[in-house]
PDB file of N, CA and C in Angstrom:
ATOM      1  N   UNK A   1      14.742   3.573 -19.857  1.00  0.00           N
ATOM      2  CA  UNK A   1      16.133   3.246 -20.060  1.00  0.00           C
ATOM      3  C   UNK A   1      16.423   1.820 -19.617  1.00  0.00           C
ATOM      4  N   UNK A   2      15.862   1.471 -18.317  1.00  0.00           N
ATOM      5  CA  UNK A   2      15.933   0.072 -18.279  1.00  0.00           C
ATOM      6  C   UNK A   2      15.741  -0.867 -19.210  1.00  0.00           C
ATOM      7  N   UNK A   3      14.619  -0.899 -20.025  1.00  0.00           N
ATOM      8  CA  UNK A   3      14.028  -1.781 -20.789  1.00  0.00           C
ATOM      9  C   UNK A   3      15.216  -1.922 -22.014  1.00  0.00           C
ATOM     10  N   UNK A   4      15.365  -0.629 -22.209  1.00  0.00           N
ATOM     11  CA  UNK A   4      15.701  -0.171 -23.258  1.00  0.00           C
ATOM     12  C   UNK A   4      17.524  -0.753 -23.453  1.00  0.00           C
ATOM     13  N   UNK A   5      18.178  -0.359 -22.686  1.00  0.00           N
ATOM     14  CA  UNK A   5      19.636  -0.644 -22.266  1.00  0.00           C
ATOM     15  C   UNK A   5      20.008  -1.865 -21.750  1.00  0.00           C
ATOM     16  N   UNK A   6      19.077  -2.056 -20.125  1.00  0.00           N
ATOM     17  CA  UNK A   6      19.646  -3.192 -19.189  1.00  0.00           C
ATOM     18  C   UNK A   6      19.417  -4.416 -20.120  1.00  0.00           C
ATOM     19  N   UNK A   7      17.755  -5.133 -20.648  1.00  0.00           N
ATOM     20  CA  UNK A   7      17.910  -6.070 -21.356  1.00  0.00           C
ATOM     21  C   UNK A   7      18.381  -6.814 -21.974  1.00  0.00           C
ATOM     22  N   UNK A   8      19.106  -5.734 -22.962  1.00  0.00           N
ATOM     23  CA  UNK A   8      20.451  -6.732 -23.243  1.00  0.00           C
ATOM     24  C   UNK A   8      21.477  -6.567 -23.125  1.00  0.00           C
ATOM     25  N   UNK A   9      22.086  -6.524 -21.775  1.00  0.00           N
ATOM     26  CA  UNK A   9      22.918  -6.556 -21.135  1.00  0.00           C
ATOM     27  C   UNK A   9      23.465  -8.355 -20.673  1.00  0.00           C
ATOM     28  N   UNK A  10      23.867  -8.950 -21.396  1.00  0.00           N
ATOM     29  CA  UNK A  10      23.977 -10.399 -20.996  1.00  0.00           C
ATOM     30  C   UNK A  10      24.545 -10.976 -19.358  1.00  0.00           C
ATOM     31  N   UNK A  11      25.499  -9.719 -19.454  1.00  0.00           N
ATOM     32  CA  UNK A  11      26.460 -10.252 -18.156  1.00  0.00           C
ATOM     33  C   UNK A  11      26.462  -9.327 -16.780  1.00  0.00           C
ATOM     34  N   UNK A  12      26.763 -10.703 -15.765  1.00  0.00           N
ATOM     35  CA  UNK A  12      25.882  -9.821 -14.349  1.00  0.00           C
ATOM     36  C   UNK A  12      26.841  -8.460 -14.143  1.00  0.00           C
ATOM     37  N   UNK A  13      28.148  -8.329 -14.161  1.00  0.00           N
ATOM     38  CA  UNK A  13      28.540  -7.315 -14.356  1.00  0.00           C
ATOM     39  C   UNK A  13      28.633  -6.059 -15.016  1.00  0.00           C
ATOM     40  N   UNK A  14      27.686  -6.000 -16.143  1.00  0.00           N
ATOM     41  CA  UNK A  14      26.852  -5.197 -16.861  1.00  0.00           C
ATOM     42  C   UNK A  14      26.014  -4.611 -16.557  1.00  0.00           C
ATOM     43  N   UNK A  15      24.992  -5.771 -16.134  1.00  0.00           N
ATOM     44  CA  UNK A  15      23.678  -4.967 -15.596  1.00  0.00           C
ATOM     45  C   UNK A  15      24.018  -4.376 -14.276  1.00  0.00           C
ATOM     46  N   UNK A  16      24.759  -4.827 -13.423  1.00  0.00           N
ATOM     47  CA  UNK A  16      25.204  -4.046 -11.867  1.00  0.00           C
ATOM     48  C   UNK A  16      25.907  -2.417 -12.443  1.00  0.00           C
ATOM     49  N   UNK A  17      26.706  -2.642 -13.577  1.00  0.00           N
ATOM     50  CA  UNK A  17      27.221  -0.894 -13.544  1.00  0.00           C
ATOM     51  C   UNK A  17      26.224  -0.566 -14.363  1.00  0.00           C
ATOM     52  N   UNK A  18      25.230  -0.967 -15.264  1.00  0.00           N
ATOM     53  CA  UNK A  18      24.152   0.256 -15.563  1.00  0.00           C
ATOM     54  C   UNK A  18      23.427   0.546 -14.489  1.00  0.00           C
ATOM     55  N   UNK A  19      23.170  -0.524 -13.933  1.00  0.00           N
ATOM     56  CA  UNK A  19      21.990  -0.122 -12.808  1.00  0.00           C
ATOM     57  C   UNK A  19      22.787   0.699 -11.665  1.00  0.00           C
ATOM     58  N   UNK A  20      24.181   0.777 -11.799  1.00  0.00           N
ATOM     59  CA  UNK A  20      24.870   1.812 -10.779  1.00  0.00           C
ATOM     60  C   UNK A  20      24.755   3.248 -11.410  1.00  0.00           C
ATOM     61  N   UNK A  21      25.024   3.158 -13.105  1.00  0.00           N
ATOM     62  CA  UNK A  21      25.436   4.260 -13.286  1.00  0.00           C
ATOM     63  C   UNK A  21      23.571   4.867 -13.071  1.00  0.00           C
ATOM     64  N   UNK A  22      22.413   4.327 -13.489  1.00  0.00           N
ATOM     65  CA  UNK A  22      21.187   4.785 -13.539  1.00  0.00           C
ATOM     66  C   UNK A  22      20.979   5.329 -12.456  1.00  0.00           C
ATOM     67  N   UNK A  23      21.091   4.962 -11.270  1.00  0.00           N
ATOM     68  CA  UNK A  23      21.168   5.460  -9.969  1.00  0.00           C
ATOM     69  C   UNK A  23      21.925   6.530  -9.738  1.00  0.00           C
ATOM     70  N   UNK A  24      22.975   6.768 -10.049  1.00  0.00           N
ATOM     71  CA  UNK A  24      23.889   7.837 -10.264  1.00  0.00           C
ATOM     72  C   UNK A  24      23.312   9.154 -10.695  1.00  0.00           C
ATOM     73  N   UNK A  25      22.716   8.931 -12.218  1.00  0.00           N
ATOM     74  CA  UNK A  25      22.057   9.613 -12.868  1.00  0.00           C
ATOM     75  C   UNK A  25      20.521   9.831 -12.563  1.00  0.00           C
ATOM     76  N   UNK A  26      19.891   9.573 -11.731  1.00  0.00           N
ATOM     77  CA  UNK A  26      18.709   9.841 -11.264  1.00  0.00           C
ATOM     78  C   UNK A  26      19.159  10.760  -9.898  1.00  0.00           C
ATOM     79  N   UNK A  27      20.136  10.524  -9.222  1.00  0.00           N
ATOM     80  CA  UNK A  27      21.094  11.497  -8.173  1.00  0.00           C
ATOM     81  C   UNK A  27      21.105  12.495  -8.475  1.00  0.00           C
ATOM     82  N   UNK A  28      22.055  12.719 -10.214  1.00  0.00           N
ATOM     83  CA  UNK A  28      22.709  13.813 -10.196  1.00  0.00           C
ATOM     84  C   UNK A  28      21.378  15.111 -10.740  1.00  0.00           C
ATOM     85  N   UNK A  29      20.881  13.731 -11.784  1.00  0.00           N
ATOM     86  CA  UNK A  29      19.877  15.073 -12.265  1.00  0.00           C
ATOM     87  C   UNK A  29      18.951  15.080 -11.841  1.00  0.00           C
ATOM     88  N   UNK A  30      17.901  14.662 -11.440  1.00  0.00           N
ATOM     89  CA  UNK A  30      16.906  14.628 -10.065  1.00  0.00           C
ATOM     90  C   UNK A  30      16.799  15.154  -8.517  1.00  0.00           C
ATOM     91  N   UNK A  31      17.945  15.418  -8.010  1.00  0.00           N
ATOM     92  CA  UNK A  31      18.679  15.773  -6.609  1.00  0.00           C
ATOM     93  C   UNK A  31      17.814  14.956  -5.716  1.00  0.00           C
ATOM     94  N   UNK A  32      17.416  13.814  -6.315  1.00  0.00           N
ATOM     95  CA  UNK A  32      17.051  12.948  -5.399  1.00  0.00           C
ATOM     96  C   UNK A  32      17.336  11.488  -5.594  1.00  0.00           C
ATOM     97  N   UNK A  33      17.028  10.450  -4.763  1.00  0.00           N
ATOM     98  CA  UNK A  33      17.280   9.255  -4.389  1.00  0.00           C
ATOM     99  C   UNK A  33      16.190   8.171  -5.466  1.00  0.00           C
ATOM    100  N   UNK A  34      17.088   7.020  -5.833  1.00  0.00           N
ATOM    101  CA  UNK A  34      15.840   6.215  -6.277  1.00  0.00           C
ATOM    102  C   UNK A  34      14.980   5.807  -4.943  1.00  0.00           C
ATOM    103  N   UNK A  35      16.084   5.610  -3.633  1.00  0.00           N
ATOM    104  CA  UNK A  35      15.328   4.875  -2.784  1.00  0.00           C
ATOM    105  C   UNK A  35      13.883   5.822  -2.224  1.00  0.00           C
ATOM    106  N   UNK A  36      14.538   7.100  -2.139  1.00  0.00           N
ATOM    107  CA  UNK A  36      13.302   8.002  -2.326  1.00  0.00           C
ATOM    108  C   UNK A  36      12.254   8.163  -3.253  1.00  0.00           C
ATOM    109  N   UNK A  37      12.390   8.037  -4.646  1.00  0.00           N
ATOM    110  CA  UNK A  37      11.380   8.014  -4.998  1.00  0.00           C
ATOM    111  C   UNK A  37      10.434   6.551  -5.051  1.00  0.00           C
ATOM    112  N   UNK A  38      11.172   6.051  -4.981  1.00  0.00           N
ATOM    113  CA  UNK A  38      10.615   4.451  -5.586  1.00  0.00           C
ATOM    114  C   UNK A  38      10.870   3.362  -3.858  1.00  0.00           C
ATOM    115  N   UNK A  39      10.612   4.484  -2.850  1.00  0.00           N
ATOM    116  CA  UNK A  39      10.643   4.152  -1.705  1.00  0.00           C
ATOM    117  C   UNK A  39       9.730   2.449  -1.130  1.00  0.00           C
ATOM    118  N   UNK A  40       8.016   2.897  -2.175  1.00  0.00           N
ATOM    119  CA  UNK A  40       6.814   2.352  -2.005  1.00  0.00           C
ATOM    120  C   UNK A  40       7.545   0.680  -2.492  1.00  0.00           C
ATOM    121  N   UNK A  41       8.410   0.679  -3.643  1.00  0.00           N
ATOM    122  CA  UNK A  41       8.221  -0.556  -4.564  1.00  0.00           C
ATOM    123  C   UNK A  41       9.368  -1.462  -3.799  1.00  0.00           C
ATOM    124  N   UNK A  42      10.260  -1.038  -2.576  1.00  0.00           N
ATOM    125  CA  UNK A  42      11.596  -1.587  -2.198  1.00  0.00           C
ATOM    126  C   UNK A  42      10.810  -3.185  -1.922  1.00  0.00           C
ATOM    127  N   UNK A  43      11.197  -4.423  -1.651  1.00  0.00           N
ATOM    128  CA  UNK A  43      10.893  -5.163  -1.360  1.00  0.00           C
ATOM    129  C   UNK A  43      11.837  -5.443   0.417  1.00  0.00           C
ATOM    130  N   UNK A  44      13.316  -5.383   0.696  1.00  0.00           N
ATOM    131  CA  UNK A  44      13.740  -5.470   1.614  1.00  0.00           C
ATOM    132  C   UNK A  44      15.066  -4.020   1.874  1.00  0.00           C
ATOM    133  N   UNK A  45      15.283  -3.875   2.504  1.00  0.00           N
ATOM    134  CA  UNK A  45      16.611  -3.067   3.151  1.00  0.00           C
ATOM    135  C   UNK A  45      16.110  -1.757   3.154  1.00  0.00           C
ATOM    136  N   UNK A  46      17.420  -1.059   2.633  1.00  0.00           N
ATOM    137  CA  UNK A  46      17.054   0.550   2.520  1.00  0.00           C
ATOM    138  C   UNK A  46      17.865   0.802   0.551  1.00  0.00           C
ATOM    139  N   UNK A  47      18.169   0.124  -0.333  1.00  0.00           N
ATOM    140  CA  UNK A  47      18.653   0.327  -0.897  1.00  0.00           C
ATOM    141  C   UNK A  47      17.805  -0.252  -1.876  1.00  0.00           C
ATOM    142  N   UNK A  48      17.380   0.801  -3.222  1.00  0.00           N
ATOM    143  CA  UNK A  48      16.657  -0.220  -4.197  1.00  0.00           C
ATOM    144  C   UNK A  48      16.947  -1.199  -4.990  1.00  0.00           C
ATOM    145  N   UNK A  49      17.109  -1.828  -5.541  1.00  0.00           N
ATOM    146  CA  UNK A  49      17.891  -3.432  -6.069  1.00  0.00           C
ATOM    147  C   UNK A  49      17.053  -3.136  -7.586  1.00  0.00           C
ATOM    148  N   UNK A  50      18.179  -4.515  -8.337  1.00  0.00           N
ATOM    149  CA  UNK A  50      17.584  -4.656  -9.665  1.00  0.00           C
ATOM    150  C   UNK A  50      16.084  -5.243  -9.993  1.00  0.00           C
ATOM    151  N   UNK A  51      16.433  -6.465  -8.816  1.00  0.00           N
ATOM    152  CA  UNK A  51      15.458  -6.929  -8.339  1.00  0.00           C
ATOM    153  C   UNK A  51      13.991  -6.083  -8.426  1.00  0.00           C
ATOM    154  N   UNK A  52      14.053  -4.916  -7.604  1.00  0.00           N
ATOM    155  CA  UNK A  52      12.811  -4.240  -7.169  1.00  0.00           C
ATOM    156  C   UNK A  52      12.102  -3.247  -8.195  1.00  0.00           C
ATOM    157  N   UNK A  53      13.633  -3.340  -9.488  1.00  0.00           N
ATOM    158  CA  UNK A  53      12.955  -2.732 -10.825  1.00  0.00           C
ATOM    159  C   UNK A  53      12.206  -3.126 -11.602  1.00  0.00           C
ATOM    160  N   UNK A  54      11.847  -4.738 -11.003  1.00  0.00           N
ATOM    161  CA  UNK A  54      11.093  -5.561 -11.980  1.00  0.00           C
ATOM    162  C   UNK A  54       9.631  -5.198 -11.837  1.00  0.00           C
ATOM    163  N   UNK A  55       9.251  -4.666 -10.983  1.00  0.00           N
ATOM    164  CA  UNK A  55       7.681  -3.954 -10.419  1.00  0.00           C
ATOM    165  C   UNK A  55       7.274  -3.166 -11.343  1.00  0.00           C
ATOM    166  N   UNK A  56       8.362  -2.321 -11.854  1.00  0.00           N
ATOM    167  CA  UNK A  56       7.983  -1.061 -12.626  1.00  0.00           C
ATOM    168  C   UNK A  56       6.832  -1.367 -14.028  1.00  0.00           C
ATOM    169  N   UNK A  57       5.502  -0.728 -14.480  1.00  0.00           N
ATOM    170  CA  UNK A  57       5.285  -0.977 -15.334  1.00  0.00           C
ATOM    171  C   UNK A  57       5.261  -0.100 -16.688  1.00  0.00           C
ATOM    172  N   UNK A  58       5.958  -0.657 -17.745  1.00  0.00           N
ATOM    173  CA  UNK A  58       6.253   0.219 -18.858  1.00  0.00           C
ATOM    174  C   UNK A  58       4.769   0.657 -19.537  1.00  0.00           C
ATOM    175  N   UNK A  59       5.030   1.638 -19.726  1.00  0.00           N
ATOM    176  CA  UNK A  59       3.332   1.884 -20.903  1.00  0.00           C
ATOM    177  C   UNK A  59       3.865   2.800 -22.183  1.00  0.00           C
ATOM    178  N   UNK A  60       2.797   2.729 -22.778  1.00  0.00           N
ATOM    179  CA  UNK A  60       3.155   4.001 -23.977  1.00  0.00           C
ATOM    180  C   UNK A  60       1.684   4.742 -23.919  1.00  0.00           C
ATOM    181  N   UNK A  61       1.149   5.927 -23.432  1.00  0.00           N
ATOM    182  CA  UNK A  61       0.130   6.861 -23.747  1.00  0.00           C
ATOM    183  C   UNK A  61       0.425   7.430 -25.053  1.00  0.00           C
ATOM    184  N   UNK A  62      -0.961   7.337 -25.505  1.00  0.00           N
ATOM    185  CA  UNK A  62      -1.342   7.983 -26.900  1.00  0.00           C
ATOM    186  C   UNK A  62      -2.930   8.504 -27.110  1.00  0.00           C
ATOM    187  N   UNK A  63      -3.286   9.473 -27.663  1.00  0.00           N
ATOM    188  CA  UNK A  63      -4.757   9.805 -28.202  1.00  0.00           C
ATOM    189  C   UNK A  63      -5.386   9.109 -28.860  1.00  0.00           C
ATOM    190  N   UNK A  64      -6.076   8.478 -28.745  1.00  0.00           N
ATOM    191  CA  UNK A  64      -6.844   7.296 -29.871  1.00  0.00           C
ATOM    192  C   UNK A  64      -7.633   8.546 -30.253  1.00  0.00           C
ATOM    193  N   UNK A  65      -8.246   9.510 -30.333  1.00  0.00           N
ATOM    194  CA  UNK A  65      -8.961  10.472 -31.403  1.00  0.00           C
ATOM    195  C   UNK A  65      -8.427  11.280 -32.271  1.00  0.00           C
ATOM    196  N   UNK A  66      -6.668  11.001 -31.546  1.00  0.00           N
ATOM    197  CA  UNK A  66      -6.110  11.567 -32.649  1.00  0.00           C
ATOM    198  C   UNK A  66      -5.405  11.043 -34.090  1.00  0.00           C
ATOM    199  N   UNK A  67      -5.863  10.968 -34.967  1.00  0.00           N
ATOM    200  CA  UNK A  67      -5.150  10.113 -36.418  1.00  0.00           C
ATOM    201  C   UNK A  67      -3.484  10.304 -36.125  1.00  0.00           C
ATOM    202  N   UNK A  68      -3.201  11.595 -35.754  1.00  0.00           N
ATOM    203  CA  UNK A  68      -1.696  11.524 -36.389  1.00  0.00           C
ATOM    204  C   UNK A  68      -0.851  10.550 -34.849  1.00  0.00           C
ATOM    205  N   UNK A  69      -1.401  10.036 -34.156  1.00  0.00           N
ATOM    206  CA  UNK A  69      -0.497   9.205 -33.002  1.00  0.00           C
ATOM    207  C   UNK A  69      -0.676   8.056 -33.172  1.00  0.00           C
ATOM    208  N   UNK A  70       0.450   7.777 -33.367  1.00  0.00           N
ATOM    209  CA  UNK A  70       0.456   6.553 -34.466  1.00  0.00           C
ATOM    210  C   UNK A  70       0.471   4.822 -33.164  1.00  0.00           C
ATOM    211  N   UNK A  71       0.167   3.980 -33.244  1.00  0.00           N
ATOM    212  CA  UNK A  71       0.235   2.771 -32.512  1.00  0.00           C
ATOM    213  C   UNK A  71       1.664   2.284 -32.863  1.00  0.00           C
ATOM    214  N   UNK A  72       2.783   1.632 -32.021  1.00  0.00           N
ATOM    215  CA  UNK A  72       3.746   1.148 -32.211  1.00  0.00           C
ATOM    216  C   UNK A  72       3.399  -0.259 -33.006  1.00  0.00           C
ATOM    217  N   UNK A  73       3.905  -0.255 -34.235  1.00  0.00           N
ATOM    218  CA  UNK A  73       3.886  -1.682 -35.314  1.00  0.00           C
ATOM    219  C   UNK A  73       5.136  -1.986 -35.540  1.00  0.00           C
ATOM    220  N   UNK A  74       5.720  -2.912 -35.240  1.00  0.00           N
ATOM    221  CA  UNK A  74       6.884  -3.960 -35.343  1.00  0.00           C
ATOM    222  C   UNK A  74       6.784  -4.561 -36.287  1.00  0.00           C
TER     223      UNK A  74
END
Protein backbone atom coordinates (compact mmCIF):
# COMPACT_ATOMS: atom_id res chain seq x y z
CA UNK A 1 0.00 0.00 0.00
CA UNK A 2 2.80 2.27 0.55
CA UNK A 3 4.30 2.01 -2.77
CA UNK A 4 1.22 1.82 -4.16
CA UNK A 5 -0.79 5.00 -2.57
CA UNK A 6 1.97 7.10 -0.57
CA UNK A 7 4.13 7.72 -3.88
CA UNK A 8 2.10 9.79 -5.30
CA UNK A 9 1.11 11.59 -2.78
CA UNK A 10 2.84 15.06 -3.69
CA UNK A 11 2.14 16.96 -0.50
CA UNK A 12 3.71 16.60 3.02
CA UNK A 13 0.33 16.69 4.40
CA UNK A 14 -0.80 13.78 2.44
CA UNK A 15 1.70 11.51 3.01
CA UNK A 16 1.50 12.27 7.06
CA UNK A 17 -2.48 11.30 6.98
CA UNK A 18 -1.88 8.15 4.85
CA UNK A 19 0.88 7.15 6.81
CA UNK A 20 -1.52 7.99 9.92
CA UNK A 21 -4.39 6.42 8.54
CA UNK A 22 -1.93 3.05 7.58
CA UNK A 23 -0.98 2.89 11.08
CA UNK A 24 -4.43 3.09 12.17
CA UNK A 25 -5.29 0.31 9.97
CA UNK A 26 -2.54 -2.05 10.81
CA UNK A 27 -4.02 -1.27 14.70
CA UNK A 28 -7.34 -1.96 13.94
CA UNK A 29 -6.99 -5.03 11.85
CA UNK A 30 -3.85 -6.59 13.10
CA UNK A 31 -4.46 -5.85 17.04
CA UNK A 32 -1.12 -4.88 16.88
CA UNK A 33 1.42 -2.01 16.64
CA UNK A 34 3.58 -1.05 13.60
CA UNK A 35 6.10 -0.14 16.27
CA UNK A 36 5.69 -3.73 17.29
CA UNK A 37 5.98 -5.33 14.42
CA UNK A 38 8.51 -3.40 12.55
CA UNK A 39 10.15 -2.81 16.03
CA UNK A 40 13.77 -4.25 14.35
CA UNK A 41 13.66 -1.44 11.34
CA UNK A 42 12.91 1.87 13.89
CA UNK A 43 15.94 3.98 13.34
CA UNK A 44 15.33 6.47 16.58
CA UNK A 45 12.45 6.92 19.39
CA UNK A 46 9.64 4.62 20.09
CA UNK A 47 7.40 5.58 17.21
CA UNK A 48 7.84 4.27 13.57
CA UNK A 49 8.30 7.23 11.05
CA UNK A 50 7.91 7.56 7.28
CA UNK A 51 11.28 7.79 7.30
CA UNK A 52 11.85 4.14 8.70
CA UNK A 53 9.42 2.84 5.86
CA UNK A 54 12.02 3.43 3.47
CA UNK A 55 13.93 0.05 4.72
CA UNK A 56 11.07 -1.99 3.70
CA UNK A 57 11.83 -4.19 0.66
CA UNK A 58 9.08 -4.68 -1.98
CA UNK A 59 9.25 -8.09 -3.93
CA UNK A 60 6.88 -9.99 -6.10
CA UNK A 61 7.23 -14.11 -5.59
CA UNK A 62 6.33 -16.23 -8.44
CA UNK A 63 7.02 -20.03 -9.76
CA UNK A 64 9.38 -19.87 -12.56
CA UNK A 65 8.25 -23.74 -13.38
CA UNK A 66 5.15 -22.63 -13.56
CA UNK A 67 3.98 -21.27 -17.30
CA UNK A 68 0.75 -19.85 -16.08
CA UNK A 69 2.68 -17.06 -13.47
CA UNK A 70 3.13 -14.65 -15.49
CA UNK A 71 6.39 -11.95 -14.98
CA UNK A 72 5.13 -8.31 -14.50
CA UNK A 73 5.63 -6.49 -18.25
CA UNK A 74 5.00 -2.78 -18.39
Amino acid sequence: MLRVFSDRLVESNDRKWFFTQLKDSVKSNFRTTMEETLKEMKRAGDEVTEEDMTNLMFTSIFDLDNPDDKLYDK
